[in-house]
PDB file of N, CA and C in Angstrom:
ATOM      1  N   UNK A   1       0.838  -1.180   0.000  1.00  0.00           N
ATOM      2  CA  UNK A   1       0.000   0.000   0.000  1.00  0.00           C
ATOM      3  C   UNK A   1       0.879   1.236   0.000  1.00  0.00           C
ATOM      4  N   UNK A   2       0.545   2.262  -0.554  1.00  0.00           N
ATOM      5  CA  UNK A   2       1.314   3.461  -0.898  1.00  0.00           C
ATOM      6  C   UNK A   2       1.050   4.636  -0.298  1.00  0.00           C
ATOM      7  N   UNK A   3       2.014   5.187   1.009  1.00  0.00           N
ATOM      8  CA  UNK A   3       1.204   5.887   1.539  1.00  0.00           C
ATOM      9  C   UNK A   3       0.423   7.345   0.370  1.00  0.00           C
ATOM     10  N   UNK A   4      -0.332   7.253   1.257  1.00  0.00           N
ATOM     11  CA  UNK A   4      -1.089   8.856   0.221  1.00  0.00           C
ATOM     12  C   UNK A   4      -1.177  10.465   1.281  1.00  0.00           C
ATOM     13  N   UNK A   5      -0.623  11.588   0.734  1.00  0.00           N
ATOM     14  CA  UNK A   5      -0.231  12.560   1.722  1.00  0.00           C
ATOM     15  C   UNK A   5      -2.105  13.199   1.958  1.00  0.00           C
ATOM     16  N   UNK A   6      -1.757  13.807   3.455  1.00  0.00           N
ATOM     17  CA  UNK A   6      -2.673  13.834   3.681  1.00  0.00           C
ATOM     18  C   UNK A   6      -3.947  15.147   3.459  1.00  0.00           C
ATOM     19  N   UNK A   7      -5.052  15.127   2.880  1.00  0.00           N
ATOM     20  CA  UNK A   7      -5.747  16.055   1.866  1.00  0.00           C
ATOM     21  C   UNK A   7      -5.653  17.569   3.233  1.00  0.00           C
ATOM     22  N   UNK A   8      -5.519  18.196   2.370  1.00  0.00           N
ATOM     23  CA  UNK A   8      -5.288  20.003   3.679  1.00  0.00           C
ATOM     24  C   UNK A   8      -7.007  20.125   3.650  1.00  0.00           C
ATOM     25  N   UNK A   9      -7.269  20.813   4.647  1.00  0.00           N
ATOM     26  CA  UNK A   9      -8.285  20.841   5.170  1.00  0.00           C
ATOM     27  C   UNK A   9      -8.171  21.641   6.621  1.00  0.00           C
ATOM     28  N   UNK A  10      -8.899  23.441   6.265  1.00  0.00           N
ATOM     29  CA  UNK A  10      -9.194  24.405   6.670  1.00  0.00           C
ATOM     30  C   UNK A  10      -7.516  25.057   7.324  1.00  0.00           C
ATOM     31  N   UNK A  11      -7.812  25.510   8.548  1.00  0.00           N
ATOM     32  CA  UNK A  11      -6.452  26.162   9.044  1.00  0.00           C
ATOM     33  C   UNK A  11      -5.781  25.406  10.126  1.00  0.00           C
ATOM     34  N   UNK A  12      -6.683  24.354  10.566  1.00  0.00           N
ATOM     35  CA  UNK A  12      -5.691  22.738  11.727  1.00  0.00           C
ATOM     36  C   UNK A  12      -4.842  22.880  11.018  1.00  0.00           C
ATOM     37  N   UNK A  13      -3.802  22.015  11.850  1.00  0.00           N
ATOM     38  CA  UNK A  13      -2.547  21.087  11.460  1.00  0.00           C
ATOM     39  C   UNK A  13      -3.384  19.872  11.198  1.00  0.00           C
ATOM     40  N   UNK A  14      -2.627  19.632   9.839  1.00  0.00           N
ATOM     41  CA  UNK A  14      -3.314  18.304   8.914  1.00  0.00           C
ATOM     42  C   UNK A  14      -2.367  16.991  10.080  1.00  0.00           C
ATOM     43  N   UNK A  15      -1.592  16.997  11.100  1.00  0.00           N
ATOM     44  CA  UNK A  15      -1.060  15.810  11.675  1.00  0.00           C
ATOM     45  C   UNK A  15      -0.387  16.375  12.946  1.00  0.00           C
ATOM     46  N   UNK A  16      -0.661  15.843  14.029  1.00  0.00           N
ATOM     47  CA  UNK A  16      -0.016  16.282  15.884  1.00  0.00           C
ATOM     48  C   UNK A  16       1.444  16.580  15.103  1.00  0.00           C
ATOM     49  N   UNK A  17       2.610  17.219  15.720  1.00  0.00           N
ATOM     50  CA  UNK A  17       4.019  17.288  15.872  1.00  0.00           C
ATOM     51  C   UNK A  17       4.252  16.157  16.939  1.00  0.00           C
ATOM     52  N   UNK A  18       5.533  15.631  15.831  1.00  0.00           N
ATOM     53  CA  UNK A  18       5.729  14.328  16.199  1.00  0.00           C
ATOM     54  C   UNK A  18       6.981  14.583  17.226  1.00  0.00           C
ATOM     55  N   UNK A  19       7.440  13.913  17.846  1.00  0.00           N
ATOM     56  CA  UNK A  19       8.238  13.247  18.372  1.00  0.00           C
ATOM     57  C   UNK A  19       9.667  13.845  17.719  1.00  0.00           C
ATOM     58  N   UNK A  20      10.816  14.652  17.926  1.00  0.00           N
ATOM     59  CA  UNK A  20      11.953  14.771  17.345  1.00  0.00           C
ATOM     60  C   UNK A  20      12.865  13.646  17.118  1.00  0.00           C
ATOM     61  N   UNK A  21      12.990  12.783  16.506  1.00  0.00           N
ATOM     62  CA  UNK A  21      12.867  11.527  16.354  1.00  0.00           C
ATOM     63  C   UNK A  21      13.378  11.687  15.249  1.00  0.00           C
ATOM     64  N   UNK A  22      14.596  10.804  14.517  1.00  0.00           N
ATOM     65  CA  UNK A  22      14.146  10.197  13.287  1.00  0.00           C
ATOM     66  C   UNK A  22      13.148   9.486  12.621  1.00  0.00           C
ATOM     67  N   UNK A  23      12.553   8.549  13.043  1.00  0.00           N
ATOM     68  CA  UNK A  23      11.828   7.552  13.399  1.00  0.00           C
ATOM     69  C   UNK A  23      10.030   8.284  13.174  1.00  0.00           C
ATOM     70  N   UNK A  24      10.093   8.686  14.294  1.00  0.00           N
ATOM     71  CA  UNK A  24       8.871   9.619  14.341  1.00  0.00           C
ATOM     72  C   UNK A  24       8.593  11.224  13.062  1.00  0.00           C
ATOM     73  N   UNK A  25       9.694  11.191  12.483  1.00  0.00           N
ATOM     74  CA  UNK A  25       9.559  12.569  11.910  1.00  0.00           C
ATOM     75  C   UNK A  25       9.763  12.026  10.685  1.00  0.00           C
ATOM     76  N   UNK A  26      10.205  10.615  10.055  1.00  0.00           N
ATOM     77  CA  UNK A  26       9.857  10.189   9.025  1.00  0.00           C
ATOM     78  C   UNK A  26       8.179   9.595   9.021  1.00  0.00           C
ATOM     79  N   UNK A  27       7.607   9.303   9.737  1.00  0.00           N
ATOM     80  CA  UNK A  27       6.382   8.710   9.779  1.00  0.00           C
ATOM     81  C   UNK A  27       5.639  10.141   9.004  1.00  0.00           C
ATOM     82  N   UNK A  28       5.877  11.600  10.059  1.00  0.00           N
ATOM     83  CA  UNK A  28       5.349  12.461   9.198  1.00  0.00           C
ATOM     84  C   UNK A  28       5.778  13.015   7.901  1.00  0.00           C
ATOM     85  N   UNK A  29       6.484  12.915   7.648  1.00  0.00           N
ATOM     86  CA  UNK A  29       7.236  13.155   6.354  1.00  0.00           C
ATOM     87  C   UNK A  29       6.461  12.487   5.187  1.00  0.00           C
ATOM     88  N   UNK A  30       6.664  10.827   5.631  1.00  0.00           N
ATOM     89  CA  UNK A  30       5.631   9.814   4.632  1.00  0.00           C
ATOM     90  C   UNK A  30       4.171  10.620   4.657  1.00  0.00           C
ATOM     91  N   UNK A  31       3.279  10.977   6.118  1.00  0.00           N
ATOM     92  CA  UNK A  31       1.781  11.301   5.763  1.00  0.00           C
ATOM     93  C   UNK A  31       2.235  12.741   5.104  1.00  0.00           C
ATOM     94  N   UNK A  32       2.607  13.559   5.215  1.00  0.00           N
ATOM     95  CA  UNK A  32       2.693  15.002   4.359  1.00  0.00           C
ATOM     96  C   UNK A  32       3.082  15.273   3.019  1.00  0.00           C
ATOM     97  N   UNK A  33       4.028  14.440   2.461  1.00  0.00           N
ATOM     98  CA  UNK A  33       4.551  14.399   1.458  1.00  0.00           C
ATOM     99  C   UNK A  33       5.264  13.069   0.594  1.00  0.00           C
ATOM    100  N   UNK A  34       4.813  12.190   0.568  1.00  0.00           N
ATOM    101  CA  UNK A  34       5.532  10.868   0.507  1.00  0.00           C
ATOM    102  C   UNK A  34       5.922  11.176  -1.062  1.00  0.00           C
ATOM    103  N   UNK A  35       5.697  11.643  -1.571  1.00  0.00           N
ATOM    104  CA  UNK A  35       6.056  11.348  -3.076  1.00  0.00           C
ATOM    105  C   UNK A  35       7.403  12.242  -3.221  1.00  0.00           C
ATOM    106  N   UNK A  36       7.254  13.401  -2.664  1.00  0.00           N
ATOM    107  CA  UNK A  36       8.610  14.472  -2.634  1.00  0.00           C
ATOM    108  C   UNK A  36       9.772  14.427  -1.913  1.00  0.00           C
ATOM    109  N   UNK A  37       8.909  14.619  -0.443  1.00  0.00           N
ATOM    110  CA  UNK A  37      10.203  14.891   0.952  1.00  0.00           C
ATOM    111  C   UNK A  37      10.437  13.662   1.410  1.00  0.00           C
ATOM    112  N   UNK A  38       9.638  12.163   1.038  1.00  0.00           N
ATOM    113  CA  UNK A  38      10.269  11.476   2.035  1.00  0.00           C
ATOM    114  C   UNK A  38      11.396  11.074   1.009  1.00  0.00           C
ATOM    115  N   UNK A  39      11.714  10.977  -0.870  1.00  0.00           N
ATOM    116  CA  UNK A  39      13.182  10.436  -0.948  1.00  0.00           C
ATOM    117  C   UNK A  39      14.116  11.256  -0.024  1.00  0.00           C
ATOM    118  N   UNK A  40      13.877  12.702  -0.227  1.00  0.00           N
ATOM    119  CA  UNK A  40      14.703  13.534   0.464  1.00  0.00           C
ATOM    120  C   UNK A  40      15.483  13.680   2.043  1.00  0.00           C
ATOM    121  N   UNK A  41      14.401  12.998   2.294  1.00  0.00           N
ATOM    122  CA  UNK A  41      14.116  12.900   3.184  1.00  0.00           C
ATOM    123  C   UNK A  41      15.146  11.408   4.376  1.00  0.00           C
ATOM    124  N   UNK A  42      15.279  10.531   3.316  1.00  0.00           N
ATOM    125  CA  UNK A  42      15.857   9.026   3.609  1.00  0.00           C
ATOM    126  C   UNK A  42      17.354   9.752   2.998  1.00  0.00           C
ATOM    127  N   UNK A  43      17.073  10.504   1.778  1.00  0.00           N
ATOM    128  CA  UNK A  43      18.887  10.801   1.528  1.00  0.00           C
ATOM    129  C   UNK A  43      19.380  11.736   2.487  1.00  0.00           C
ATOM    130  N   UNK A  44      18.878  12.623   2.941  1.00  0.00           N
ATOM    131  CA  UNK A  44      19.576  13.279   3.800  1.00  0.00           C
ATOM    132  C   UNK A  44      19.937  12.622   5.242  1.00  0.00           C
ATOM    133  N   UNK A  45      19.221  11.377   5.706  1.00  0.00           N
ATOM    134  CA  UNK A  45      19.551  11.003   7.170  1.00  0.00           C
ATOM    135  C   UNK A  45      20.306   9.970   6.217  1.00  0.00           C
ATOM    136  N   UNK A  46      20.778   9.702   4.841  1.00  0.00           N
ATOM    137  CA  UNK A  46      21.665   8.456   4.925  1.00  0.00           C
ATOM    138  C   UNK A  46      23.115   9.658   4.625  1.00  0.00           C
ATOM    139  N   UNK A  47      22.982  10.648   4.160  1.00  0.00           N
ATOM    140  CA  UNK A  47      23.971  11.608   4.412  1.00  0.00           C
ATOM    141  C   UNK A  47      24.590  12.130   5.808  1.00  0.00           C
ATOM    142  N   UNK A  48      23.557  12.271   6.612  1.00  0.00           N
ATOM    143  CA  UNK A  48      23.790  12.692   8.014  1.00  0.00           C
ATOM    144  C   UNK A  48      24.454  11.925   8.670  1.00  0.00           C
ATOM    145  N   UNK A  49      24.299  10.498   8.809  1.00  0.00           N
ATOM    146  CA  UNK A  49      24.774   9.376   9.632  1.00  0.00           C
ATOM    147  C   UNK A  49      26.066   9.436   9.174  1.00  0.00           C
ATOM    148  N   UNK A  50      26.112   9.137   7.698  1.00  0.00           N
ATOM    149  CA  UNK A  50      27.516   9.377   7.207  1.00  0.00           C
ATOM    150  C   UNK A  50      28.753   9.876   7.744  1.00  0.00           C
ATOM    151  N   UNK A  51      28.438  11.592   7.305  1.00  0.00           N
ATOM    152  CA  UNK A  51      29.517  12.295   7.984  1.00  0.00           C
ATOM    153  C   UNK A  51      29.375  12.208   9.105  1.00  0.00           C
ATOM    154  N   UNK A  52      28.110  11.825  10.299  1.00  0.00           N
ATOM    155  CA  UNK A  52      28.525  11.580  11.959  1.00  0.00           C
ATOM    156  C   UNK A  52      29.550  10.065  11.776  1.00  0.00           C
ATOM    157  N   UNK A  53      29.269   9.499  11.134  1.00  0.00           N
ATOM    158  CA  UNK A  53      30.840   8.126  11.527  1.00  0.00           C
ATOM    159  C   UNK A  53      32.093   8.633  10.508  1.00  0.00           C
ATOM    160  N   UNK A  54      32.326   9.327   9.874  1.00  0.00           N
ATOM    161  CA  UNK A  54      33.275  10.102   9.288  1.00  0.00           C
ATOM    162  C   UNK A  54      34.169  11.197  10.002  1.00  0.00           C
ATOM    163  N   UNK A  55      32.795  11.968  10.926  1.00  0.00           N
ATOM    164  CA  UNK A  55      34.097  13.135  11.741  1.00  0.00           C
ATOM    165  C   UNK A  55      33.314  12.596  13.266  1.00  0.00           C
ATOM    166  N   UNK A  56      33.373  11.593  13.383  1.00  0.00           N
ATOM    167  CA  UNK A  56      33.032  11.242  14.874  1.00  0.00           C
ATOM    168  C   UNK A  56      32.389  12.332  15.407  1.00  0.00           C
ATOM    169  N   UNK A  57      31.221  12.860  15.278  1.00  0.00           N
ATOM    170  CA  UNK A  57      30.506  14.009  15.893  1.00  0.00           C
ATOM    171  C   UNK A  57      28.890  13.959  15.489  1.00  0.00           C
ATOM    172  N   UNK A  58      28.126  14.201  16.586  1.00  0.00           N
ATOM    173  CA  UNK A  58      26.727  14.174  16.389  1.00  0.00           C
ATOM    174  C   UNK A  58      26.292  15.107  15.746  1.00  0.00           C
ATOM    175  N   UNK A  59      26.848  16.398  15.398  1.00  0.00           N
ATOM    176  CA  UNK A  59      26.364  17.579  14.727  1.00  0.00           C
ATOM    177  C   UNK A  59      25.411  17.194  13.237  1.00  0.00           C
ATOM    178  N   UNK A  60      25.777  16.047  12.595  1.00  0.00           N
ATOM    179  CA  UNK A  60      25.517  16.386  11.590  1.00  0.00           C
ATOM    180  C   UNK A  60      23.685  15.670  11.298  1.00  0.00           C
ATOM    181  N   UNK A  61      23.840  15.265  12.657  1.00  0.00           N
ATOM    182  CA  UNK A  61      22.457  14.144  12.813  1.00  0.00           C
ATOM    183  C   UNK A  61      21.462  15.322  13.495  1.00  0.00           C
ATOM    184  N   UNK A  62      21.900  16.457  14.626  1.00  0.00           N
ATOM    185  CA  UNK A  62      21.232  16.887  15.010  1.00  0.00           C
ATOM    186  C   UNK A  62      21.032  18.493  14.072  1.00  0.00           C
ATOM    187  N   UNK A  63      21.567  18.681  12.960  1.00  0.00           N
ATOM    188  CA  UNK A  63      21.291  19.584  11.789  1.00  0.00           C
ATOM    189  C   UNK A  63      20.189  18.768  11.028  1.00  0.00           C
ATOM    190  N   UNK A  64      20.320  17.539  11.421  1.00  0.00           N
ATOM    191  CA  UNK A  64      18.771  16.803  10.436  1.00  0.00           C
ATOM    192  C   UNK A  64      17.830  16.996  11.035  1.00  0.00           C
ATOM    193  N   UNK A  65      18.009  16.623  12.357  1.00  0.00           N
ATOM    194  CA  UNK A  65      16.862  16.931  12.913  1.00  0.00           C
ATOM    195  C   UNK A  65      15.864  17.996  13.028  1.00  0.00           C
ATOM    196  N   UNK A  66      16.669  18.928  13.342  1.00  0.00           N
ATOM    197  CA  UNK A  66      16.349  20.420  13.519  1.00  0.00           C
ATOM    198  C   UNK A  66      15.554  21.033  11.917  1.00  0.00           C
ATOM    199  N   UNK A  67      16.395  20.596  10.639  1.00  0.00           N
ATOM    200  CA  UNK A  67      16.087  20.980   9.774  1.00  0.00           C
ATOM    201  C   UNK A  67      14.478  20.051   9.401  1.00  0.00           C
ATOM    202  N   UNK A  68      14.240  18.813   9.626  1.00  0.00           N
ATOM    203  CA  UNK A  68      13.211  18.298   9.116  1.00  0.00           C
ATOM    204  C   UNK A  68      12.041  17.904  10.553  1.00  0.00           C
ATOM    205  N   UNK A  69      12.772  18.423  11.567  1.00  0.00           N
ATOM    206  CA  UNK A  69      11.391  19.074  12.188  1.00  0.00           C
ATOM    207  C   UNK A  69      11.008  20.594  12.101  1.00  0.00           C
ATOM    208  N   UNK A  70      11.588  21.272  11.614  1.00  0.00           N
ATOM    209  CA  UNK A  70      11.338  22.854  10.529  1.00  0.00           C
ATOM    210  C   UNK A  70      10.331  22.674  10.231  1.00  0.00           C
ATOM    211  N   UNK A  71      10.483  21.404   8.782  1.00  0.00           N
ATOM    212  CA  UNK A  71       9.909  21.110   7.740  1.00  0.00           C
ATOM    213  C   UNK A  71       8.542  20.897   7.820  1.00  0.00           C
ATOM    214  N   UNK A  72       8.797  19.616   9.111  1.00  0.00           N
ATOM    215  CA  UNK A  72       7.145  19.284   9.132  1.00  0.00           C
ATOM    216  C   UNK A  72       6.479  20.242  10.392  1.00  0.00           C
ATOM    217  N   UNK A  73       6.896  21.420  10.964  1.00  0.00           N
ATOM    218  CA  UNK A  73       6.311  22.224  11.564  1.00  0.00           C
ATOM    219  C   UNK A  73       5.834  23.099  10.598  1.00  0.00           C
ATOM    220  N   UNK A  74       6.514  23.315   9.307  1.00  0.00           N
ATOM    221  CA  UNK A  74       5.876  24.130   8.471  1.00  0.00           C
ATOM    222  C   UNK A  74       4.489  23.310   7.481  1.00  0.00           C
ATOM    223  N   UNK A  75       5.139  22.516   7.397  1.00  0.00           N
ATOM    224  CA  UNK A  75       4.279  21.600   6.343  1.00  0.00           C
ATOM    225  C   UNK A  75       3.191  21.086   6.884  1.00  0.00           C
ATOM    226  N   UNK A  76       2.444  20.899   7.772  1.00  0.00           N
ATOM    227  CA  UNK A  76       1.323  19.980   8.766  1.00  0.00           C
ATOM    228  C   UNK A  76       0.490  21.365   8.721  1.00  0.00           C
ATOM    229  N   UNK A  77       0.729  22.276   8.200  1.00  0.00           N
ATOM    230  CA  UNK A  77      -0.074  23.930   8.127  1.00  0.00           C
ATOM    231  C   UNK A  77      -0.274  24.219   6.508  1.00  0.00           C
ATOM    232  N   UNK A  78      -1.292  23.821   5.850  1.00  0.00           N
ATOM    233  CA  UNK A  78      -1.098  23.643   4.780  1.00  0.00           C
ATOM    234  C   UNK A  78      -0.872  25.084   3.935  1.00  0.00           C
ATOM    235  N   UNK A  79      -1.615  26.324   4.702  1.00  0.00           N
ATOM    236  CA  UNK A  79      -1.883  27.678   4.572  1.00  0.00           C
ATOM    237  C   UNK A  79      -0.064  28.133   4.708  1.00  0.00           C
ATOM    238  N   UNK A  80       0.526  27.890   5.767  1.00  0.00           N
ATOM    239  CA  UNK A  80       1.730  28.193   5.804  1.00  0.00           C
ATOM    240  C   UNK A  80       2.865  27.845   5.030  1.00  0.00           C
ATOM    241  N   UNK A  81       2.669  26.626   4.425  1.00  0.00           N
ATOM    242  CA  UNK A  81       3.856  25.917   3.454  1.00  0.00           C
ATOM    243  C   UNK A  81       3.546  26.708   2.558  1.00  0.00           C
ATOM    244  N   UNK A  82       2.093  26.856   1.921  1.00  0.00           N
ATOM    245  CA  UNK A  82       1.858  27.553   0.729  1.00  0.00           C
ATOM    246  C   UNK A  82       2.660  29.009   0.779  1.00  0.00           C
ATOM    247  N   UNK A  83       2.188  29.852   1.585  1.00  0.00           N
ATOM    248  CA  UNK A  83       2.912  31.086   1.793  1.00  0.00           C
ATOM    249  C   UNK A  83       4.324  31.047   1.608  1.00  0.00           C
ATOM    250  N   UNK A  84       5.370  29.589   2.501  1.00  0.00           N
ATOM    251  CA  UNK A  84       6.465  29.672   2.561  1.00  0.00           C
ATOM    252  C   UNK A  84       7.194  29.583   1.234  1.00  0.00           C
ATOM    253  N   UNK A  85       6.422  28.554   0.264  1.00  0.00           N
ATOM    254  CA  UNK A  85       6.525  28.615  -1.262  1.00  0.00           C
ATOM    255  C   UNK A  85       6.585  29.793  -2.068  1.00  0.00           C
ATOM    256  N   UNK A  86       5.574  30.281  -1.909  1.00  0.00           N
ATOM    257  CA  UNK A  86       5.504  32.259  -2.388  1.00  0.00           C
ATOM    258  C   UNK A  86       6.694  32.517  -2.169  1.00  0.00           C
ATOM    259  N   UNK A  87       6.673  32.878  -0.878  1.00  0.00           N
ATOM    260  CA  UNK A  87       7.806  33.438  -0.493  1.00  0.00           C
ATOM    261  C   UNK A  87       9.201  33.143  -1.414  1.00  0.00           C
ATOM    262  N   UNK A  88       9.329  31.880  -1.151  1.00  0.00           N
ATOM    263  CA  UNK A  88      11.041  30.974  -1.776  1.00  0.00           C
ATOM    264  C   UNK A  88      10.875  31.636  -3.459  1.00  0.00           C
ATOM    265  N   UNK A  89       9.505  31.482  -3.923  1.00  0.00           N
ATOM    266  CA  UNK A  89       9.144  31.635  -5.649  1.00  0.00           C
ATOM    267  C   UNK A  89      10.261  33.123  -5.633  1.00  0.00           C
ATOM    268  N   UNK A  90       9.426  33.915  -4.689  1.00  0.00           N
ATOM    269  CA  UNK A  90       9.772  35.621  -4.615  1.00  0.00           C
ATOM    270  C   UNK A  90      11.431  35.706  -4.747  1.00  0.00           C
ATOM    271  N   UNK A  91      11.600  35.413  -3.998  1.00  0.00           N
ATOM    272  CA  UNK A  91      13.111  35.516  -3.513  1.00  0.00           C
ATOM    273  C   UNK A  91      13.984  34.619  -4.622  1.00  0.00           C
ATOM    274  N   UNK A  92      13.322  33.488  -5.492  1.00  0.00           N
ATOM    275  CA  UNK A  92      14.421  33.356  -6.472  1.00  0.00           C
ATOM    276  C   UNK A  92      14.075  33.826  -7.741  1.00  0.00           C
ATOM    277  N   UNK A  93      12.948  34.543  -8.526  1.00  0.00           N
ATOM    278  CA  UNK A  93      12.453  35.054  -9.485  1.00  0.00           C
ATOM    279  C   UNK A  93      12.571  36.588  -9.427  1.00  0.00           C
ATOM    280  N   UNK A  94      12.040  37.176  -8.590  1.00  0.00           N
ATOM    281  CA  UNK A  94      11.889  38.891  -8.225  1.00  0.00           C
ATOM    282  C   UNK A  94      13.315  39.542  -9.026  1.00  0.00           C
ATOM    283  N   UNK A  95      12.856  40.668  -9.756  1.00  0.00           N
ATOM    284  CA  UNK A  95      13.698  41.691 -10.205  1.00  0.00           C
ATOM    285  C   UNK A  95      13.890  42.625  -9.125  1.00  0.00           C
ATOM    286  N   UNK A  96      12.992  43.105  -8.237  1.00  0.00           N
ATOM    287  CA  UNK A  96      12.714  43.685  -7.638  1.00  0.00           C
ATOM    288  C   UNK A  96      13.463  43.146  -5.844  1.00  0.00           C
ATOM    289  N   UNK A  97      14.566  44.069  -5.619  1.00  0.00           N
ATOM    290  CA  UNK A  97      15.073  43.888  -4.546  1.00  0.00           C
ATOM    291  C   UNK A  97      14.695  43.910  -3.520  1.00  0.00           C
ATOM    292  N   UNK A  98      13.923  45.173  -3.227  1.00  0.00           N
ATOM    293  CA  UNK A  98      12.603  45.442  -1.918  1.00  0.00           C
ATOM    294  C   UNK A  98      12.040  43.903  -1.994  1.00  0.00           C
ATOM    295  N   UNK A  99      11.525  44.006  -2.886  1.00  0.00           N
ATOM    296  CA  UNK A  99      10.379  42.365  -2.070  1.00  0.00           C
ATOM    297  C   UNK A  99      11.140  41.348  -2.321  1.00  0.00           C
ATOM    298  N   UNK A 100      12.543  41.066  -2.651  1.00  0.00           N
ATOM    299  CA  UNK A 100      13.034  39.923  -1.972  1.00  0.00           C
ATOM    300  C   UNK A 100      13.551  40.026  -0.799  1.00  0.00           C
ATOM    301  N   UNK A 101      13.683  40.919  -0.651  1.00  0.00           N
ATOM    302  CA  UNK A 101      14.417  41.214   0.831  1.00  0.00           C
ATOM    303  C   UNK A 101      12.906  41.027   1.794  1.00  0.00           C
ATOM    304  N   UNK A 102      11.761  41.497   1.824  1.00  0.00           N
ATOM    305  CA  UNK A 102      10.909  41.085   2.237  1.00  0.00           C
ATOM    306  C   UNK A 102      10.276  40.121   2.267  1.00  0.00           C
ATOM    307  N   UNK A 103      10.463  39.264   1.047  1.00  0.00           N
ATOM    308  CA  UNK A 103      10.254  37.388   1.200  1.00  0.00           C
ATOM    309  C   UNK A 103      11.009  37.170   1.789  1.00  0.00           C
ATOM    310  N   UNK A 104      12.573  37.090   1.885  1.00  0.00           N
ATOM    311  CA  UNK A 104      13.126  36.375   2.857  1.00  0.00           C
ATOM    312  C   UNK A 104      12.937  36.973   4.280  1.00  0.00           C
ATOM    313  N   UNK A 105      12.696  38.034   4.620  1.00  0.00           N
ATOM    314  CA  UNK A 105      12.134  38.418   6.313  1.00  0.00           C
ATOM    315  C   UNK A 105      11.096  37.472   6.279  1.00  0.00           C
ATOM    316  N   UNK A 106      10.055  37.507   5.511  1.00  0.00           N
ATOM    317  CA  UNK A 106       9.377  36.293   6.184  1.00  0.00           C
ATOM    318  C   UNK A 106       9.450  35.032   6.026  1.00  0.00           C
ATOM    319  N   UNK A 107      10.034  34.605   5.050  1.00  0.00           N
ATOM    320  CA  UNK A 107      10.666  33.299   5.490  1.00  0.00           C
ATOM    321  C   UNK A 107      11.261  33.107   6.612  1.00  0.00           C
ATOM    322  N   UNK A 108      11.893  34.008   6.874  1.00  0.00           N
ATOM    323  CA  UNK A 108      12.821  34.104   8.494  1.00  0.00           C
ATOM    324  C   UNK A 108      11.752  33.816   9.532  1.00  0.00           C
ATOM    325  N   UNK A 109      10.368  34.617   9.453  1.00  0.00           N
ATOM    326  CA  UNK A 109       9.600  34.872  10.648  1.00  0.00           C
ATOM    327  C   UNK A 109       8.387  33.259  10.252  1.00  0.00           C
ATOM    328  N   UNK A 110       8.102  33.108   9.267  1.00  0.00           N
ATOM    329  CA  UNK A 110       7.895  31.595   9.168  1.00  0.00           C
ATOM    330  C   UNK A 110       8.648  30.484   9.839  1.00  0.00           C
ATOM    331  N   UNK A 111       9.643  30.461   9.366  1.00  0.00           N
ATOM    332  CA  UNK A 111      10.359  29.348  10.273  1.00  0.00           C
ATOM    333  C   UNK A 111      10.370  29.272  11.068  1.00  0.00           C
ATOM    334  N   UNK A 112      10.810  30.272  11.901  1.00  0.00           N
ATOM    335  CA  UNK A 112      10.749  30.823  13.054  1.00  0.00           C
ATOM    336  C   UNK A 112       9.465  30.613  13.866  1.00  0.00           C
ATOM    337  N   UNK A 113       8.658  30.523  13.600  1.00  0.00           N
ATOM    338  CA  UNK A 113       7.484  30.936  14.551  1.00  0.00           C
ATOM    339  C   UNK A 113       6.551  29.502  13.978  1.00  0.00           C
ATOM    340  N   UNK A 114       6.569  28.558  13.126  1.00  0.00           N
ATOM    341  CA  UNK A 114       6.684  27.107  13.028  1.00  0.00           C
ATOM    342  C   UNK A 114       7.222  26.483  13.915  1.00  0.00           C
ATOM    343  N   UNK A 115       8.574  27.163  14.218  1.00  0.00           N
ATOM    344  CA  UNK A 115       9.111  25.764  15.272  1.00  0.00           C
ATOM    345  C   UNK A 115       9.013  26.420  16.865  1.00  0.00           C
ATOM    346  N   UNK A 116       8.994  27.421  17.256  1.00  0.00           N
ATOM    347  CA  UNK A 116       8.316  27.769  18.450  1.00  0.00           C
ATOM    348  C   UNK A 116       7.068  27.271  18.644  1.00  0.00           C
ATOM    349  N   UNK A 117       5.866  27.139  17.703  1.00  0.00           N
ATOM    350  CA  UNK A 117       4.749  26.929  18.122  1.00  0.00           C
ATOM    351  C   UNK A 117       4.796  25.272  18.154  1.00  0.00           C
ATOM    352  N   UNK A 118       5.678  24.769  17.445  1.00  0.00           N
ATOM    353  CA  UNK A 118       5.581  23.430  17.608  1.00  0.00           C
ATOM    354  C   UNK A 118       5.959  22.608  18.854  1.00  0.00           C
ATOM    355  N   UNK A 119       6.754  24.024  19.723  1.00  0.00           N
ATOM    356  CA  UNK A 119       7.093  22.800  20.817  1.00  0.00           C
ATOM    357  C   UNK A 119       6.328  23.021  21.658  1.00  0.00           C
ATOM    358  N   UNK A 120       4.836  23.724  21.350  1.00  0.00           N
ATOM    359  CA  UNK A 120       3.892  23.730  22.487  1.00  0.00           C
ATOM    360  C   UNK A 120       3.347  22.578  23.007  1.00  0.00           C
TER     361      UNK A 120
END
């Protein structure tokens, strides 16, 4: 059976915040996006592990973490990923310097305020 991501519906979080976990934060990864973020998703923790047995250091496991519980703090908000998309569109298309500089402030204040609310 194949997972299928899960349909957005109003302004909820389409899935609880999981567990900082590998384990647990691939489970959401598969319900949010299985067709996109989870290859990405398996290559980057088979990258991460990597360089942690390469330079003997956990850093590179807990930059995964951090980065793909971001992800699914942004993504489980279906209203917010969309925006965060705009935003990324803005900031690599725009002629116009003012509003990239203002997509990326809020990309900044997106992320940002995704993963604060997530560790409620």
């Amino acid at each position: 059976m194949t997972a299928q991501p899960v349909a957005p519906h109003g302004g909820d979080p389409l899935i609880p915040m999981p567990d900082k976990t590998p384990a647990a934060l691939r489970v959401a990864v598969t319900r949010l996006d299985p067709a996109n973020a989870l290859p990405q998703f398996d290559k980057h923790w088979d990258e991460a592990t990597q360089e942690a047995r390469d330079t003997f250091t956990l850093t590179p496991c807990r930059a995964f973490l951090e980065h793909w519980f971001g992800w699914v703090a942004v993504h489980r908000l279906p209203s917010v990923a969309a925006r965060l998309a705009e935003c990324e569109r803005i900031v690599a298309t725009s002629d116009d310097r003012a509003e990239r500089r203002a997509a990326a402030a809020e990309i900044s204040r997106i992320l940002a305020t995704a993963q604060e609310n997530a560790g409620e």
